[in-house]
Protein backbone atom coordinates (compact mmCIF):
# COMPACT_ATOMS: atom_id res chain seq x y z
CA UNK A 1 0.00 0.00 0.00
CA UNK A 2 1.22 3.14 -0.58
CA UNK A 3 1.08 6.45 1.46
CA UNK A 4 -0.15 9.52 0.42
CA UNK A 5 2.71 11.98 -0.61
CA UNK A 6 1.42 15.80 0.43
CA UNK A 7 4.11 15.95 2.78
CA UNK A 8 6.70 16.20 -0.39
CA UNK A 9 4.17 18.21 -2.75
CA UNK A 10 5.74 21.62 -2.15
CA UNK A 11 8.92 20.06 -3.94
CA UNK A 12 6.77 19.47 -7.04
CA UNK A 13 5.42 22.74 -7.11
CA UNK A 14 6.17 26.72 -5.84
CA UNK A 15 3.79 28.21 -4.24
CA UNK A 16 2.73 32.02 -4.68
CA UNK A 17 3.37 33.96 -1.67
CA UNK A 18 1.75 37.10 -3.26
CA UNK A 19 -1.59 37.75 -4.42
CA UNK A 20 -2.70 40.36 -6.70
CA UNK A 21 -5.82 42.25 -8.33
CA UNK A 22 -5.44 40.42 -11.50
CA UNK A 23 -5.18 36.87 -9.92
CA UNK A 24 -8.66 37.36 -8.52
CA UNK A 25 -9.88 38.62 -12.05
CA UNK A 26 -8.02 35.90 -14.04
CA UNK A 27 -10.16 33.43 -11.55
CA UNK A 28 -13.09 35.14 -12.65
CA UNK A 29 -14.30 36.37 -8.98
CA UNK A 30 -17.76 37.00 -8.62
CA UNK A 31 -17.46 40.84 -8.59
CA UNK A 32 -14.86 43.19 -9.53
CA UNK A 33 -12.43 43.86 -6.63
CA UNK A 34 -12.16 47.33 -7.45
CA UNK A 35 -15.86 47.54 -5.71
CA UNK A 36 -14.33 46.87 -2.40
CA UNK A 37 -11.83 49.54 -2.77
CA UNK A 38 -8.51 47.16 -4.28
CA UNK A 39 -6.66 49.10 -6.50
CA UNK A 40 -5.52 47.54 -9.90
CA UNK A 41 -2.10 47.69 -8.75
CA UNK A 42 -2.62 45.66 -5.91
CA UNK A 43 -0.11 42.99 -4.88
CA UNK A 44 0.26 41.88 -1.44
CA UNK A 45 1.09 38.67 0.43
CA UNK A 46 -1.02 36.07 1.49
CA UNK A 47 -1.56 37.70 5.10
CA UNK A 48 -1.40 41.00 4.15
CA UNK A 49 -4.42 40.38 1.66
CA UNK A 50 -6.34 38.50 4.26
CA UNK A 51 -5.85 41.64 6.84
CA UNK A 52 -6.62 43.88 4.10
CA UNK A 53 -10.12 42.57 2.95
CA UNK A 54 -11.35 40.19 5.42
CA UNK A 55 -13.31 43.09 7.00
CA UNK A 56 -14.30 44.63 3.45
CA UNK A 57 -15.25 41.47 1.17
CA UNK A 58 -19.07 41.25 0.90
CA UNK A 59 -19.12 38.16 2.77
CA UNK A 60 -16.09 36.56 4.26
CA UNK A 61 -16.36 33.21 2.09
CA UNK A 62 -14.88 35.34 -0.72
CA UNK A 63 -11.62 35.30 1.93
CA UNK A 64 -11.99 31.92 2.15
CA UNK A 65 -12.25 31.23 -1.79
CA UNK A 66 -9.14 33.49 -3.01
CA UNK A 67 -6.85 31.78 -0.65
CA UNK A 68 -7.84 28.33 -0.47
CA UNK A 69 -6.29 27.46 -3.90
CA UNK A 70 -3.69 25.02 -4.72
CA UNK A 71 -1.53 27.98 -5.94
CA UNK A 72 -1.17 29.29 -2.13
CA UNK A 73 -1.65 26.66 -0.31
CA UNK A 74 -0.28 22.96 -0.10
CA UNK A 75 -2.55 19.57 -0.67
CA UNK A 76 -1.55 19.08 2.90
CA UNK A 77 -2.30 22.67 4.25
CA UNK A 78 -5.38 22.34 2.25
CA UNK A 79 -6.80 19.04 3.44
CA UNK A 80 -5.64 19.94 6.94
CA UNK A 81 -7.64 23.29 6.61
CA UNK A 82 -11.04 20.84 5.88
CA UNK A 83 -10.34 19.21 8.69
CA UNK A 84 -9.98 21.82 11.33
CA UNK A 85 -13.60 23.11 9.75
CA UNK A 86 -15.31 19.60 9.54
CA UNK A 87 -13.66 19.48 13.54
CA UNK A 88 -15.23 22.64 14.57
CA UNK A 89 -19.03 21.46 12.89
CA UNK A 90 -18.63 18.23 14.85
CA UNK A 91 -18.42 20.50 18.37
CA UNK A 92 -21.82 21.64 17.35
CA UNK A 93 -23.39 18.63 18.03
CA UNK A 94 -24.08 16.94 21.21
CA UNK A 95 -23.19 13.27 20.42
CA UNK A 96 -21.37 13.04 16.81
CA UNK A 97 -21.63 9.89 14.63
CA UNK A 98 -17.96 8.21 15.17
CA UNK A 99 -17.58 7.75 11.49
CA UNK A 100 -17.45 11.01 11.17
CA UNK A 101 -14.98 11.91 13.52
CA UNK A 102 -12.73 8.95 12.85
CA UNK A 103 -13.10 10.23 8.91
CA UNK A 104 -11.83 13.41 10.46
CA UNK A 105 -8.78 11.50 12.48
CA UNK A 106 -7.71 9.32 8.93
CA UNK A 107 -7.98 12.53 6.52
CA UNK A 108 -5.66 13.97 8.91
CA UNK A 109 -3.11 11.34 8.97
CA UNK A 110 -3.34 10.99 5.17
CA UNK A 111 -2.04 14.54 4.89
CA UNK A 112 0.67 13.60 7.23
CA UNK A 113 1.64 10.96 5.17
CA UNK A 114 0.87 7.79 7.91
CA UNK A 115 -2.55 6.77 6.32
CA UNK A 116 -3.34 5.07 3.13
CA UNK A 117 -5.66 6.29 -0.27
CA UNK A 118 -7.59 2.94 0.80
CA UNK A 119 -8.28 3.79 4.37
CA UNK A 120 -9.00 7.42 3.14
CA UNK A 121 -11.92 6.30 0.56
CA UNK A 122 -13.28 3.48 3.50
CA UNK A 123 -13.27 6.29 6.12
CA UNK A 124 -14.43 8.79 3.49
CA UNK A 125 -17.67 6.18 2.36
CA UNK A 126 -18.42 5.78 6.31
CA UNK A 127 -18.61 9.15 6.80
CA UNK A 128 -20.96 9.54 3.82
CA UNK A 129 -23.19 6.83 4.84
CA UNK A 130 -23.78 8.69 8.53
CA UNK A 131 -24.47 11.50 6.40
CA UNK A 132 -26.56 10.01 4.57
CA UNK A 133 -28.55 8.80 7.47
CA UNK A 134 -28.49 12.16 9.39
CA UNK A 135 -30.07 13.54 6.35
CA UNK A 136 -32.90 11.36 6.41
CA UNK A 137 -33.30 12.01 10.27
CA UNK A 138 -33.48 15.30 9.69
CA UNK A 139 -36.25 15.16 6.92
CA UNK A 140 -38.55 13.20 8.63
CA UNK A 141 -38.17 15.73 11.34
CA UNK A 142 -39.16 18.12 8.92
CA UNK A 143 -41.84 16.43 7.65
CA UNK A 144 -43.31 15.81 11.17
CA UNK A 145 -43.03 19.74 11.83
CA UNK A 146 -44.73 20.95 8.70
CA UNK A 147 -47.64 18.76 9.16
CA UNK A 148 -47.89 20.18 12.71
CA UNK A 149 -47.46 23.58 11.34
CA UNK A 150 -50.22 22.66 9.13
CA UNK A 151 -52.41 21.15 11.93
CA UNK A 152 -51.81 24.46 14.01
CA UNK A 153 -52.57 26.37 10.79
CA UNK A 154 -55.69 24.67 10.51
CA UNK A 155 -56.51 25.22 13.79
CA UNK A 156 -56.22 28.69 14.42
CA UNK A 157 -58.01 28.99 11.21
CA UNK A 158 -60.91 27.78 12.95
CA UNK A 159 -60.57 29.61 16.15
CA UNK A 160 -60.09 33.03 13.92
CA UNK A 161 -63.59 32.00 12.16
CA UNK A 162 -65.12 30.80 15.72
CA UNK A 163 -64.13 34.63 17.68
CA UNK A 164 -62.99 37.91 16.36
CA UNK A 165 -60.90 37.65 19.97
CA UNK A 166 -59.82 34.56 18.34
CA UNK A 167 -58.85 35.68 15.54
CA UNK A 168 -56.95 38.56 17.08
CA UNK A 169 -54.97 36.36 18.99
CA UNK A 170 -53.90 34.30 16.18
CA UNK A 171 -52.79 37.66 14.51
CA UNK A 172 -50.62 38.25 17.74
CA UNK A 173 -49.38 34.60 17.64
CA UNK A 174 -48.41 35.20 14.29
CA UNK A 175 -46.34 38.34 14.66
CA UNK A 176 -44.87 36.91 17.38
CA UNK A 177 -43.71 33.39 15.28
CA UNK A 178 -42.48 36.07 13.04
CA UNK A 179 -40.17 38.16 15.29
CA UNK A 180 -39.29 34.78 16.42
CA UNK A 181 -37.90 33.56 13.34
CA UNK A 182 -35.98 36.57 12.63
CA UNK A 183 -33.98 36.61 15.49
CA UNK A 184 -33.15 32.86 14.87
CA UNK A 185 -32.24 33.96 11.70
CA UNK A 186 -30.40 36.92 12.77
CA UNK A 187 -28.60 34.53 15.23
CA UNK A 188 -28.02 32.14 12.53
CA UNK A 189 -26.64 34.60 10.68
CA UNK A 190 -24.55 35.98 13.15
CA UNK A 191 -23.12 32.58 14.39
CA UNK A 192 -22.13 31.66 11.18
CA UNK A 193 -20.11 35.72 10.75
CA UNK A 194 -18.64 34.29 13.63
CA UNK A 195 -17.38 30.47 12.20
CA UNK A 196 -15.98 32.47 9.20
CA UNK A 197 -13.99 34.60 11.21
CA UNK A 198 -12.54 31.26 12.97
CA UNK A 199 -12.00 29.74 9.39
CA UNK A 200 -10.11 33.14 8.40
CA UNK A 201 -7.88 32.89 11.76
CA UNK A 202 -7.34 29.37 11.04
CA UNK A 203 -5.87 30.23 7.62
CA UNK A 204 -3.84 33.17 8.98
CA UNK A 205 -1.58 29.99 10.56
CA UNK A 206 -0.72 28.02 7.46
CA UNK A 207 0.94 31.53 6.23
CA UNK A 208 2.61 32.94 9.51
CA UNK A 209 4.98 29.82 9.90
């Protein structure tokens, strides 16, 4: 069997250490950098770019997709970078499915050269397979929860035609769901702000060695 090799790929290949306007246009970014206040000129290092824009990019992915490219980073750096992010998901959940987290364990040691492409694909098709099942967990779930939504739909529906106090109360119920769901999304929103920033730190490392 033979071991993965990303510990010797920066012999096979240089990496850029800079990063420039025209890099981001040649890889046809999604708007203009100009719009964000880069200069044409621009030409920075990998860290100086990330301090740069990471505040001023319309949403920090765009950090995340300029720099993680095999022309900055290793296949190592890279697949060590996935798992630091699939590691910080798995600490969102109470009780993880082991085949995820030993998926986590062998991608790691393949970068560090001490696991093999077979135990990669067997821990990689594990993983998928708790996925898999997660996924239909988390349908039914939904399933059961629209129906209820439904049910309660129904039967405020009735209550609004029974009472005009009824109905008044469902109105207040239902402003209330409302606000409700847009502070979870505001939350939502501002937890995941918050797991970019992480991912952006994270990346900061791989360049500051």
């Amino acid at each position: 069997m033979v071991l993965n090799g990303c510990k010797n790929d920066l012999t096979n290949r240089t990496m850029k250490t800079t990063i420039t306007y025209q890099d981001l246009i040649n890889r046809k970014a999604c708007y203009d950098p100009q719009e964000i206040g880069m200069p044409t000129d621009y030409s920075a290092t990998i860290t100086e770019f990330i301090n740069d824009y990471r505040d001023k990019v319309y949403n920090k992915d765009d950090i995340i997709w300029a720099v993680c490219h095999n022309h900055y980073m290793s296949d190592r750096d890279l697949r060590l970078f996935a798992v630091w992010c699939a590691r910080e998901a798995l600490k969102l959940i109470k009780e993880p499915d082991q085949r995820s987290v030993t998926a986590c364990d062998v991608a790691e040691r393949f970068a560090n050269g001490n696991a093999t492409q077979d135990e990669l694909v067997a821990a990689w098709d594990a993983a998928g397979a708790a996925a898999g099942a997660a996924a239909w967990d988390a349908r039914a779930a939904a399933g059961a929860a629209a129906r209820a939504a439904w049910d309660a739909r129904d039967a405020a529906g009735a209550a609004a035609w029974d009472a005009w106090d009824a109905r008044a109360a469902a109105r207040a119920a239902w402003a209330a769901a409302r606000a409700a769901a847009w502070d979870a999304a505001r939350a939502a929103r501002d937890a995941a702000w918050a797991a970019r920033s992480a991912q952006i730190d994270q990346l900061l490392t791989y360049f500051n060695k």
